[in-house]
PDB file of N, CA and C in Angstrom:
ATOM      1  N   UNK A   1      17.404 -14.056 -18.337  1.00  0.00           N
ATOM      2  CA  UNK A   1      17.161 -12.729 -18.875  1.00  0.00           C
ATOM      3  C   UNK A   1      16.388 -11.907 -17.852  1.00  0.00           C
ATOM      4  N   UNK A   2      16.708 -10.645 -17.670  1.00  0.00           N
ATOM      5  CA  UNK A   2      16.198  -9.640 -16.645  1.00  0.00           C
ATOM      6  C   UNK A   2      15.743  -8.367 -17.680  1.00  0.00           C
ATOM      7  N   UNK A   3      14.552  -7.902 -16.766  1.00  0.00           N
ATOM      8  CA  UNK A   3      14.106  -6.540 -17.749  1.00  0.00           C
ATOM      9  C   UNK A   3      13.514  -4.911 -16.136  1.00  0.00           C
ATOM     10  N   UNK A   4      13.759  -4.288 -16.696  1.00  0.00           N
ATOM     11  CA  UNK A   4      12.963  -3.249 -15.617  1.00  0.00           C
ATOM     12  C   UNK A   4      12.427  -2.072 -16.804  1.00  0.00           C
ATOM     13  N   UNK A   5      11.736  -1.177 -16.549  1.00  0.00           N
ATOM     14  CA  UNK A   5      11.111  -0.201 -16.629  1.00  0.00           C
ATOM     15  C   UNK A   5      12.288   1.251 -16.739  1.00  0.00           C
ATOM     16  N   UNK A   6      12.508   1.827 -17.858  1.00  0.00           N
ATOM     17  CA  UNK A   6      13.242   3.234 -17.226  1.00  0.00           C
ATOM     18  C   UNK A   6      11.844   4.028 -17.293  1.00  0.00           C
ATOM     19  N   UNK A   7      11.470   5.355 -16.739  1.00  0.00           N
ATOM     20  CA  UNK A   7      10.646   6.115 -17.224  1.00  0.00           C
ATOM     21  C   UNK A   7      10.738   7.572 -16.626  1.00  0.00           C
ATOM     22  N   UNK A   8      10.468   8.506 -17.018  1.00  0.00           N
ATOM     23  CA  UNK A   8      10.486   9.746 -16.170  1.00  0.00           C
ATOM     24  C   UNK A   8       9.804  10.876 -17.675  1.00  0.00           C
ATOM     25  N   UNK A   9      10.642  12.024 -17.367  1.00  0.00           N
ATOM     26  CA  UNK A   9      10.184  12.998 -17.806  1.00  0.00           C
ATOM     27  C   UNK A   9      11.781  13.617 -18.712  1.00  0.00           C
ATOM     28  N   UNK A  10      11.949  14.410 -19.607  1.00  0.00           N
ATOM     29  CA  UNK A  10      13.072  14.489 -20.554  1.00  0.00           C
ATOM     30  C   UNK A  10      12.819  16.345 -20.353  1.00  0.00           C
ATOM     31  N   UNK A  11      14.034  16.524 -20.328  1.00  0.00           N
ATOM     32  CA  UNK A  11      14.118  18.262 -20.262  1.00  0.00           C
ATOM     33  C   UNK A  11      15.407  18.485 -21.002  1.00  0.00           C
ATOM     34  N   UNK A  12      15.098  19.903 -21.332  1.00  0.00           N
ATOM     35  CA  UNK A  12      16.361  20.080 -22.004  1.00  0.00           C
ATOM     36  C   UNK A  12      17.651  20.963 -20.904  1.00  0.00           C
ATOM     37  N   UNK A  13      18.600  20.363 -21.081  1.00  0.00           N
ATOM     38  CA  UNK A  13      19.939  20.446 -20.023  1.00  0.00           C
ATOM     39  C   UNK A  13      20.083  21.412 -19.654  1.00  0.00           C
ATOM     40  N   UNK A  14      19.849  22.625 -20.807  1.00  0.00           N
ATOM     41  CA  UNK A  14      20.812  23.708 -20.710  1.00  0.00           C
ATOM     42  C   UNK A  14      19.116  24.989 -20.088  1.00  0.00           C
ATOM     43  N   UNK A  15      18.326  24.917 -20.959  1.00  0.00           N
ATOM     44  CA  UNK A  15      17.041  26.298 -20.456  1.00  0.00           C
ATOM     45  C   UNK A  15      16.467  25.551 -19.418  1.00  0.00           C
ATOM     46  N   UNK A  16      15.876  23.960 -19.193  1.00  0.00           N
ATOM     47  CA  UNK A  16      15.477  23.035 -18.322  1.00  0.00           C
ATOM     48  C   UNK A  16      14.054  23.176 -18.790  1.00  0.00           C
ATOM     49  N   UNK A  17      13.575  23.365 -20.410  1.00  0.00           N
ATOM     50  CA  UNK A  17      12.397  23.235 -21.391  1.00  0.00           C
ATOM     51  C   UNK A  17      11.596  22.027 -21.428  1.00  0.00           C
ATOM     52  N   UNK A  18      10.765  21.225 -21.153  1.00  0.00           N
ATOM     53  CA  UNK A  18      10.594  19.792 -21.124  1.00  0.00           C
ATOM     54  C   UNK A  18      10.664  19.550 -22.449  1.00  0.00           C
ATOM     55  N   UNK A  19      11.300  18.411 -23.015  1.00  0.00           N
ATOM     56  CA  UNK A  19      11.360  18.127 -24.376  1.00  0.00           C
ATOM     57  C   UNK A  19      10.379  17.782 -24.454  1.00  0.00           C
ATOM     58  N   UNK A  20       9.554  17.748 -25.279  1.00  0.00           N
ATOM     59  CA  UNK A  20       7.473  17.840 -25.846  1.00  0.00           C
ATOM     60  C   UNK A  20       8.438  16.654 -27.687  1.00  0.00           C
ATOM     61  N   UNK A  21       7.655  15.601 -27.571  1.00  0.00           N
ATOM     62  CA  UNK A  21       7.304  15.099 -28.970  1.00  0.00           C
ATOM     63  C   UNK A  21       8.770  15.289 -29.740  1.00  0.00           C
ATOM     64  N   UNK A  22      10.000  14.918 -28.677  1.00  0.00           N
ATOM     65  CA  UNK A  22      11.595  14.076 -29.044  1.00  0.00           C
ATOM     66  C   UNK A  22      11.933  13.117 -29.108  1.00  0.00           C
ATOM     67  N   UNK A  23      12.736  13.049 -29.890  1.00  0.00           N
ATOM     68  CA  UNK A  23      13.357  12.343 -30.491  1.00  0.00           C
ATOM     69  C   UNK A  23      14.587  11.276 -29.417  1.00  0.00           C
ATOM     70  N   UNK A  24      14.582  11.044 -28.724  1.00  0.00           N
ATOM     71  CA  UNK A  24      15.797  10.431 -28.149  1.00  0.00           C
ATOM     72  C   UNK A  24      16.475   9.387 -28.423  1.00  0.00           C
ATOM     73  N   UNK A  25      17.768   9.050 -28.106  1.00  0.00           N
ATOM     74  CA  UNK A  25      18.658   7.611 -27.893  1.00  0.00           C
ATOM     75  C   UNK A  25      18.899   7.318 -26.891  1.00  0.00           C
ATOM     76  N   UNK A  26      18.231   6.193 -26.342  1.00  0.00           N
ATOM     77  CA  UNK A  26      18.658   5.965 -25.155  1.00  0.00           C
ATOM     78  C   UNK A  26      19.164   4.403 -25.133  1.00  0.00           C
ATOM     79  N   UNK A  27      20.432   4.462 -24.827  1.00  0.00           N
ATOM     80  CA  UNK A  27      21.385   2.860 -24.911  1.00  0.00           C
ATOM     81  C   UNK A  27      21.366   2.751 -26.553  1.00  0.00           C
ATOM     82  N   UNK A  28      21.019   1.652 -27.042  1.00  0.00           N
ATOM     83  CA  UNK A  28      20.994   1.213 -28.475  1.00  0.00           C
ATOM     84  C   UNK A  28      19.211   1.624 -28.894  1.00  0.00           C
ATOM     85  N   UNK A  29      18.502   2.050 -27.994  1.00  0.00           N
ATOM     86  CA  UNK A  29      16.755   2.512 -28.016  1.00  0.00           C
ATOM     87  C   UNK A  29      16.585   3.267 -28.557  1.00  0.00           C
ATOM     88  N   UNK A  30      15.580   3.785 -29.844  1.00  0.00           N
ATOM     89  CA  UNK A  30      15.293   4.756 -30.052  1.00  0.00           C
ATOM     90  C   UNK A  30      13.470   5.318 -29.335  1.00  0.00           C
ATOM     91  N   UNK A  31      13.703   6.718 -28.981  1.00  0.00           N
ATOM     92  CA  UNK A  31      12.223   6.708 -28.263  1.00  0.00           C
ATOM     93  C   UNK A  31      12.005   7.905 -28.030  1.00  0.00           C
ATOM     94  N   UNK A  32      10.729   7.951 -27.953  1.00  0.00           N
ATOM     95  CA  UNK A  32      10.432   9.351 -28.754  1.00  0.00           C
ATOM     96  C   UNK A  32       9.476   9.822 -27.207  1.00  0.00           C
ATOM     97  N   UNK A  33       9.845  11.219 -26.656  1.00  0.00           N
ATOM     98  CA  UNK A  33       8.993  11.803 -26.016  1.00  0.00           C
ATOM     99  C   UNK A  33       7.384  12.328 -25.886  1.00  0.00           C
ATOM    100  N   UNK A  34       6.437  11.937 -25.309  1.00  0.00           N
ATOM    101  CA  UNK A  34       4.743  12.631 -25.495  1.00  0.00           C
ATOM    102  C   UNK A  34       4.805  13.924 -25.371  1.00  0.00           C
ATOM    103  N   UNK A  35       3.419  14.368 -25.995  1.00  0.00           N
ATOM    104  CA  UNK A  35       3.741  15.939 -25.344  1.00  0.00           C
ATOM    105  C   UNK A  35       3.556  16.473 -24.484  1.00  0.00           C
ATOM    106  N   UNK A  36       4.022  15.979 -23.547  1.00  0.00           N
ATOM    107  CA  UNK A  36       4.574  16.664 -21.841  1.00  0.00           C
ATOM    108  C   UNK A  36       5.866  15.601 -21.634  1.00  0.00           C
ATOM    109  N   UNK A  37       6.623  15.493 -22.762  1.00  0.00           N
ATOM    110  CA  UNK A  37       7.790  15.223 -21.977  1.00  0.00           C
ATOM    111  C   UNK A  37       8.022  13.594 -21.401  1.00  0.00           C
ATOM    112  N   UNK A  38       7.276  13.255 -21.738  1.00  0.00           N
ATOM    113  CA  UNK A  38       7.250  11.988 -21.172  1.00  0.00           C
ATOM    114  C   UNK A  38       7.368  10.502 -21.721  1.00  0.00           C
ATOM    115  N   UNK A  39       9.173   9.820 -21.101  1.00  0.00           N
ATOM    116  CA  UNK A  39       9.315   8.673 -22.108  1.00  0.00           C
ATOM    117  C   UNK A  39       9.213   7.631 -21.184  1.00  0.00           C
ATOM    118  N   UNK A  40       9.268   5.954 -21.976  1.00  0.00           N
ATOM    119  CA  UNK A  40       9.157   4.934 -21.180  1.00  0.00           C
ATOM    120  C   UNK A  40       9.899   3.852 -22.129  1.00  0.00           C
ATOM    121  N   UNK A  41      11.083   3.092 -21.557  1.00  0.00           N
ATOM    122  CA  UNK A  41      11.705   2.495 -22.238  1.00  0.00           C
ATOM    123  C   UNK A  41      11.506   1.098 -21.546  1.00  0.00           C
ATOM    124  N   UNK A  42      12.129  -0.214 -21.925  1.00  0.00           N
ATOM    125  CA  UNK A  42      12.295  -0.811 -21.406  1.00  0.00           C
ATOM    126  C   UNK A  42      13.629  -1.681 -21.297  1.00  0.00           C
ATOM    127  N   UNK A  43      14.480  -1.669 -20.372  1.00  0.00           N
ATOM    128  CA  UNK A  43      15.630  -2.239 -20.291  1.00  0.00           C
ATOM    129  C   UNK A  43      15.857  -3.541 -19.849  1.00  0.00           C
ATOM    130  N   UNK A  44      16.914  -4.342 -21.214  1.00  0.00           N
ATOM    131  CA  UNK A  44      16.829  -6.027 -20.714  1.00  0.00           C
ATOM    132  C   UNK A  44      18.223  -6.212 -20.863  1.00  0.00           C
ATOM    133  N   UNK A  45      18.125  -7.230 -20.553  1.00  0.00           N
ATOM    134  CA  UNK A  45      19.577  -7.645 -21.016  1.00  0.00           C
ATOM    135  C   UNK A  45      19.660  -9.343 -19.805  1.00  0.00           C
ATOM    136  N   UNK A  46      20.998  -9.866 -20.368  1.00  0.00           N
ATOM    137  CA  UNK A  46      21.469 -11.363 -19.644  1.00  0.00           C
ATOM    138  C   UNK A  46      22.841 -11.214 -19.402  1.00  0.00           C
ATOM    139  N   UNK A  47      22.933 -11.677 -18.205  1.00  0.00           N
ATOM    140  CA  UNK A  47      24.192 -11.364 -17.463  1.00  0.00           C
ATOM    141  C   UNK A  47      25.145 -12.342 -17.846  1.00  0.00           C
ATOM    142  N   UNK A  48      26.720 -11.790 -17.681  1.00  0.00           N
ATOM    143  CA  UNK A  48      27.596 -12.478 -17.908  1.00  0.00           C
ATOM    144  C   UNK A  48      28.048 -13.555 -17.107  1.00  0.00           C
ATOM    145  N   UNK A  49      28.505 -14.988 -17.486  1.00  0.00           N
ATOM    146  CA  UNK A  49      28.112 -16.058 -16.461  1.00  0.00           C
ATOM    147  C   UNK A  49      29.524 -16.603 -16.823  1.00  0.00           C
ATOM    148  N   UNK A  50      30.944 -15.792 -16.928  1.00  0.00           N
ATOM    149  CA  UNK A  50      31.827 -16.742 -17.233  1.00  0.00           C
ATOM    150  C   UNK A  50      33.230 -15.557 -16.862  1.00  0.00           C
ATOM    151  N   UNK A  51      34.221 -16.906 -15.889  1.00  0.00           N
ATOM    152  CA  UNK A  51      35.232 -15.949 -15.040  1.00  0.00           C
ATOM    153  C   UNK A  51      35.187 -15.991 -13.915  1.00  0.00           C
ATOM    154  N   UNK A  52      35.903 -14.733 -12.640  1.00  0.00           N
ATOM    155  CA  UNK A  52      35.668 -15.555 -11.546  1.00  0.00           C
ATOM    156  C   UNK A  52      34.619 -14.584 -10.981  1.00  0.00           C
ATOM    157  N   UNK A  53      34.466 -14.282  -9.842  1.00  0.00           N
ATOM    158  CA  UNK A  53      33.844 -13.463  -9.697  1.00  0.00           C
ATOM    159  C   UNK A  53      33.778 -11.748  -9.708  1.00  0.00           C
ATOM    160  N   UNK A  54      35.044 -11.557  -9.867  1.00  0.00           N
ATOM    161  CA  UNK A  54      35.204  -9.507  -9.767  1.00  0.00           C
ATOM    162  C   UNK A  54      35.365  -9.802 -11.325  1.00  0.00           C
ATOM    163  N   UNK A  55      35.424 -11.133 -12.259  1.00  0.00           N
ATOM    164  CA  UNK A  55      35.218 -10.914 -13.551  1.00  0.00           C
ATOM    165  C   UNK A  55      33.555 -10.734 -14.292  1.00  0.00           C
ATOM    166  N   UNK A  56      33.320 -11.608 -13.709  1.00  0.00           N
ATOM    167  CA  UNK A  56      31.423 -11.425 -13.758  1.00  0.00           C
ATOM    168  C   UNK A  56      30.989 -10.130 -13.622  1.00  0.00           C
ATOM    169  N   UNK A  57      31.275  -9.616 -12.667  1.00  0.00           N
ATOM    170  CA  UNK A  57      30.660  -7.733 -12.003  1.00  0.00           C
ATOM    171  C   UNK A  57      31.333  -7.134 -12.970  1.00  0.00           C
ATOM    172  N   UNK A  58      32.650  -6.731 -13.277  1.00  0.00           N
ATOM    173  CA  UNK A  58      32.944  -6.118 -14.227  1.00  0.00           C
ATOM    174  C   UNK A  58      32.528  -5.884 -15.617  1.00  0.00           C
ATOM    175  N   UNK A  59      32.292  -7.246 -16.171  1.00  0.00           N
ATOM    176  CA  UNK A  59      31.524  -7.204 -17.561  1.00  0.00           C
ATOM    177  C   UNK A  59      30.175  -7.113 -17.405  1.00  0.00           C
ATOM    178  N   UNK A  60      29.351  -7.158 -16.085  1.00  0.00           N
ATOM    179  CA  UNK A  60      27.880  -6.936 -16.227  1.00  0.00           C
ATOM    180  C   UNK A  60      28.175  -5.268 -15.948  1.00  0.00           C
ATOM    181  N   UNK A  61      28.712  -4.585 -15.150  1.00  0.00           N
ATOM    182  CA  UNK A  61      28.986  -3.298 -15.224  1.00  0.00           C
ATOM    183  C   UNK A  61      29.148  -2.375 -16.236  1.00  0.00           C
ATOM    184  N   UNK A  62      30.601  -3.074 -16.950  1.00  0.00           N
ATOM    185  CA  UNK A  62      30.716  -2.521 -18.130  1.00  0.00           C
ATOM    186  C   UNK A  62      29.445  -2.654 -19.474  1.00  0.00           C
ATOM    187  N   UNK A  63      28.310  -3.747 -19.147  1.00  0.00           N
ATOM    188  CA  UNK A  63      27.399  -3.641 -20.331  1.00  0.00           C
ATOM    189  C   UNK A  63      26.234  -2.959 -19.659  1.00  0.00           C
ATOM    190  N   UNK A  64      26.153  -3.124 -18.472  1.00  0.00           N
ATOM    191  CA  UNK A  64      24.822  -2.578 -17.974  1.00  0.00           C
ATOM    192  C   UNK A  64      24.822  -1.257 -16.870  1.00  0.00           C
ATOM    193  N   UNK A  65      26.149  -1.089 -16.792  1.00  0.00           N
ATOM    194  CA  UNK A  65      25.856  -0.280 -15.635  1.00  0.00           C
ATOM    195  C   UNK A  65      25.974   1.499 -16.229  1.00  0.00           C
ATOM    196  N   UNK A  66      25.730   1.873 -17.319  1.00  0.00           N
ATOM    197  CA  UNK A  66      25.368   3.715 -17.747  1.00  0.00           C
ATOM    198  C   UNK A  66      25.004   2.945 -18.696  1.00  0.00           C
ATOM    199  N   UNK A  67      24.222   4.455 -18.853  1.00  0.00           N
ATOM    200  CA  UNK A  67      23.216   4.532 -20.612  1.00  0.00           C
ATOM    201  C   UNK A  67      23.374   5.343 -21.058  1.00  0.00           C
ATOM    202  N   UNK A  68      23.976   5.807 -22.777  1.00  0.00           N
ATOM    203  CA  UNK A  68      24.324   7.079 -23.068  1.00  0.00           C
ATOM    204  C   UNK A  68      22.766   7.525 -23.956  1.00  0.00           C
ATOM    205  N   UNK A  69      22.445   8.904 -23.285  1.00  0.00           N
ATOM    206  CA  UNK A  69      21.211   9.541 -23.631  1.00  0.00           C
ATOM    207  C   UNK A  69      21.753  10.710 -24.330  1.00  0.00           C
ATOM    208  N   UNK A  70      20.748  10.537 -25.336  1.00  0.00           N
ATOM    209  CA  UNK A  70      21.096  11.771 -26.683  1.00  0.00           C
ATOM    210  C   UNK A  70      20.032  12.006 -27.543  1.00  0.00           C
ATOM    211  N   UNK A  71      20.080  13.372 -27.766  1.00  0.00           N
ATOM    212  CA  UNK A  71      18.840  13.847 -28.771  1.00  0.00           C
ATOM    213  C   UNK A  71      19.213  12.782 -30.157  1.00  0.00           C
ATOM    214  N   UNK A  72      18.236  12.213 -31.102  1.00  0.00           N
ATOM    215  CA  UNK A  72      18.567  12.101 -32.219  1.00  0.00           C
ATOM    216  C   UNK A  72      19.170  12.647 -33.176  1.00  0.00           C
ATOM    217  N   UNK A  73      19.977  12.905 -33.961  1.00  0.00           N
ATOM    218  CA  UNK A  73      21.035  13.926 -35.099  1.00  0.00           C
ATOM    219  C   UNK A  73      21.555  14.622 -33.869  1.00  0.00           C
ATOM    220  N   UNK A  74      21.987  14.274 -32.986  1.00  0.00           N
ATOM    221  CA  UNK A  74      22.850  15.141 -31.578  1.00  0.00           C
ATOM    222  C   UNK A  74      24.463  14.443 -31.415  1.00  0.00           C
ATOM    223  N   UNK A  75      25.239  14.941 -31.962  1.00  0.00           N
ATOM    224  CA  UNK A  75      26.274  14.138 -31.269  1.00  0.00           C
ATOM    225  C   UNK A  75      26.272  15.046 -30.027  1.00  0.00           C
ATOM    226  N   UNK A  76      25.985  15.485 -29.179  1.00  0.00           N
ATOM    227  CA  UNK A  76      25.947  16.045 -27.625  1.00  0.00           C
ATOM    228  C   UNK A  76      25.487  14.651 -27.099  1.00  0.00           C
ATOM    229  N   UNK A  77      25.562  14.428 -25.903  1.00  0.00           N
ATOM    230  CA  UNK A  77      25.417  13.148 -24.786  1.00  0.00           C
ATOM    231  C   UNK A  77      25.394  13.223 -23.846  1.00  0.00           C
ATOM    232  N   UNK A  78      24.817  12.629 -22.521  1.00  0.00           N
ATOM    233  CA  UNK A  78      25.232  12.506 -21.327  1.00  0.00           C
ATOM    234  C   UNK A  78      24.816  11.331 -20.920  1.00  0.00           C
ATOM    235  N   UNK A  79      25.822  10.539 -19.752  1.00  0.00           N
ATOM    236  CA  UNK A  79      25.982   8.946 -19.345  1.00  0.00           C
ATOM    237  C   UNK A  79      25.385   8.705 -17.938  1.00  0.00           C
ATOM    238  N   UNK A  80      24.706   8.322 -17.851  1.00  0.00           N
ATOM    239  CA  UNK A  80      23.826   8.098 -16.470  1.00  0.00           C
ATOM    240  C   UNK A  80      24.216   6.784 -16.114  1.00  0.00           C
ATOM    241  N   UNK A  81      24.495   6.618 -14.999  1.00  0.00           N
ATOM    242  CA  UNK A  81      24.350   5.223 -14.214  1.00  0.00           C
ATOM    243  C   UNK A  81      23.216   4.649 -14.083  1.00  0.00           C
ATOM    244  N   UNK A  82      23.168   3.562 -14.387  1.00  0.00           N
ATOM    245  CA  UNK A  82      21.367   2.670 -13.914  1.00  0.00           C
ATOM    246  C   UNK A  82      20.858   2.178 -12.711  1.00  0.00           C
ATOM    247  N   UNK A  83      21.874   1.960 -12.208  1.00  0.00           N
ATOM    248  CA  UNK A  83      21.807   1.080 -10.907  1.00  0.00           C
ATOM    249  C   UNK A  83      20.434  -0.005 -11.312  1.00  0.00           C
ATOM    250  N   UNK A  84      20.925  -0.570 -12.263  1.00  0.00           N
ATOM    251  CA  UNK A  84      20.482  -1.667 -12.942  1.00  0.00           C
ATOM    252  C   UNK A  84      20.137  -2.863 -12.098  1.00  0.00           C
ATOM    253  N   UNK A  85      20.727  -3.183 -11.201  1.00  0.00           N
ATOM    254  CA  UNK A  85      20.640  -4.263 -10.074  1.00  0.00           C
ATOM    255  C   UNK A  85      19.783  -4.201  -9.241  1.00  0.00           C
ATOM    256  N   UNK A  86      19.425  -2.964  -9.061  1.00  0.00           N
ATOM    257  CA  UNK A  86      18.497  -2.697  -8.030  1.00  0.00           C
ATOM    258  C   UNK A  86      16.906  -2.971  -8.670  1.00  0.00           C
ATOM    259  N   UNK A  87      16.426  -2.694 -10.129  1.00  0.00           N
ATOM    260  CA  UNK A  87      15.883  -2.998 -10.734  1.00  0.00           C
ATOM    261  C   UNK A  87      15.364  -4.396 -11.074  1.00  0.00           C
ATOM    262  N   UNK A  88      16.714  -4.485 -11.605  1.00  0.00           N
ATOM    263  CA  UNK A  88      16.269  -6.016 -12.531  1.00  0.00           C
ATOM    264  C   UNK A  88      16.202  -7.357 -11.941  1.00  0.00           C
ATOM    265  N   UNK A  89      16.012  -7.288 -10.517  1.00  0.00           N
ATOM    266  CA  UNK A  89      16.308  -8.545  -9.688  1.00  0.00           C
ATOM    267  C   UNK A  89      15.036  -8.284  -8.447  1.00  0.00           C
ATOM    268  N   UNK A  90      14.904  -7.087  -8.726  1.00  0.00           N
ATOM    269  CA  UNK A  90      13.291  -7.006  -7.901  1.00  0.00           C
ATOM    270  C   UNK A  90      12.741  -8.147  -7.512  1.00  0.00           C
ATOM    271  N   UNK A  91      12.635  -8.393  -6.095  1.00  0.00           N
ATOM    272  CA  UNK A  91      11.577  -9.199  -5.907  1.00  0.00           C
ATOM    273  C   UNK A  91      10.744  -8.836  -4.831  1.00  0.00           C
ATOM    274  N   UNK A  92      10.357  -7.918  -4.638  1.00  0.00           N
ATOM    275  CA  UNK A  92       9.567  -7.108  -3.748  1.00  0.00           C
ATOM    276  C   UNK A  92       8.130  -7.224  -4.476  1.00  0.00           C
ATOM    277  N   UNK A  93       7.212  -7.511  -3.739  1.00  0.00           N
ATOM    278  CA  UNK A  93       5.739  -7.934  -4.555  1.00  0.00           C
ATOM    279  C   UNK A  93       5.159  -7.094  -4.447  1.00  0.00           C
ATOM    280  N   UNK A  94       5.212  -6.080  -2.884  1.00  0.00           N
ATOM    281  CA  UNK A  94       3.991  -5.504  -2.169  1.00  0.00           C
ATOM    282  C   UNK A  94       4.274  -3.927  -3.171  1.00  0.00           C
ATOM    283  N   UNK A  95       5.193  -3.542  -3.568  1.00  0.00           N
ATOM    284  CA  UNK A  95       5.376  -2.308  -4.084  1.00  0.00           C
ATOM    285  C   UNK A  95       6.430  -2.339  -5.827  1.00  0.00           C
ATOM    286  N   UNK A  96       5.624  -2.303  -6.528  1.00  0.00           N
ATOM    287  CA  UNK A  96       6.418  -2.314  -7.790  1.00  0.00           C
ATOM    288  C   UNK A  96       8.155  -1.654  -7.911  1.00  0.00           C
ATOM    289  N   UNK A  97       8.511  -2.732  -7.653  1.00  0.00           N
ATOM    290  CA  UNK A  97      10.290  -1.777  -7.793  1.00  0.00           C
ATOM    291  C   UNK A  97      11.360  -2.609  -9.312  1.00  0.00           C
ATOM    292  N   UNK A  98      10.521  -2.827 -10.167  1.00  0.00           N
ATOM    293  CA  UNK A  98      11.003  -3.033 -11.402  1.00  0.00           C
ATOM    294  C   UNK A  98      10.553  -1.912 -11.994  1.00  0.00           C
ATOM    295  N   UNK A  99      10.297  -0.743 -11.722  1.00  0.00           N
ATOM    296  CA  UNK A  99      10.658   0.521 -12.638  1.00  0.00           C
ATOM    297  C   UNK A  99      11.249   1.475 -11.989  1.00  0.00           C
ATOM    298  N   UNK A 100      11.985   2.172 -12.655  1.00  0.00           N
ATOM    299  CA  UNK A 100      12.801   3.035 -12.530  1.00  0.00           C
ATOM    300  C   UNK A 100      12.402   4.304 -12.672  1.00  0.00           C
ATOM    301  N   UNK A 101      11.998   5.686 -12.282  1.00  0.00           N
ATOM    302  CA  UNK A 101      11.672   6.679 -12.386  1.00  0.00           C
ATOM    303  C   UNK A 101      12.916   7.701 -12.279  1.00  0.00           C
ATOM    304  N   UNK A 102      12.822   8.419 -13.535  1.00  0.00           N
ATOM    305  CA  UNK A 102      14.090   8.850 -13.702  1.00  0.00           C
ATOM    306  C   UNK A 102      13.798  10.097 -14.546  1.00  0.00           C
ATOM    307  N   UNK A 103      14.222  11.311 -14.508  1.00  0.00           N
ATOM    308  CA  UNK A 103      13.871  12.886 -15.422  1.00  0.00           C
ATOM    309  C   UNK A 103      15.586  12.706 -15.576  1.00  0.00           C
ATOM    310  N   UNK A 104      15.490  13.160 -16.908  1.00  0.00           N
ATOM    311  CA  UNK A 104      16.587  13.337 -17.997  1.00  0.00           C
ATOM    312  C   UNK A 104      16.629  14.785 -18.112  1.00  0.00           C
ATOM    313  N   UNK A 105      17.986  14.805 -18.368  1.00  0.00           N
ATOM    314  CA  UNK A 105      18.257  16.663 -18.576  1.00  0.00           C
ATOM    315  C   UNK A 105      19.538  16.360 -19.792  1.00  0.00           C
ATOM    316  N   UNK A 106      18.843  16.734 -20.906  1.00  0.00           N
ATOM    317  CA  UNK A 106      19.231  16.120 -22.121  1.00  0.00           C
ATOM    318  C   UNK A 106      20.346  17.426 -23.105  1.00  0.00           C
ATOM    319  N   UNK A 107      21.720  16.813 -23.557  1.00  0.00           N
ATOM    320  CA  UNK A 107      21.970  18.150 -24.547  1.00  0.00           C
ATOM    321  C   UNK A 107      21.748  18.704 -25.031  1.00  0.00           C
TER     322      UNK A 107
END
């Protein structure tokens, strides 16, 4: 099992308003913005270990590789890539690189 950090700041898409004390979906997450805008999730998951190999990447891709982000009561959306790998396999000691810093520009 692997985990990293998403975190950044949430704005709204269209005026670029910081969302203050929202509501979000992020993946299957529900999580709610501070007031300045500011969320912190945490992303896990266990990789697929069966097939050959461009079968392995594909199904860890297809489960891990975008996250669909959405206001709560929003069917509006947008799909971000994670670059999940780069994250969740961190082994760099001297500089924290199991989080992800990331500003959302939300429907």
């Amino acid at each position: 099992m692997w985990q990293y950090t998403l975190t950044g700041t949430a704005y709204d898409q269209a005026t670029k308003d910081v969302l203050r004390n929202t509501t979000l979906m992020i993946g299957e997450q529900v999580v709610t913005t501070d007031s300045v805008g500011h969320y912190t999730v945490v992303i896990n998951g266990v990789t697929c270990d069966k097939g050959s190999a461009a079968q392995i990447k594909r199904c860890n891709e297809d489960a891990y590789g975008s996250l669909v982000v959405r206001r709560v009561l929003s069917t509006a959306s947008i799909t971000i890539k994670t670059h999940w790998k780069r994250y969740a396999f961190c082994t760099n000691n001297i500089v924290p690189c199991d989080v992800q810093r990331r500003d959302l520009f939300v429907p």
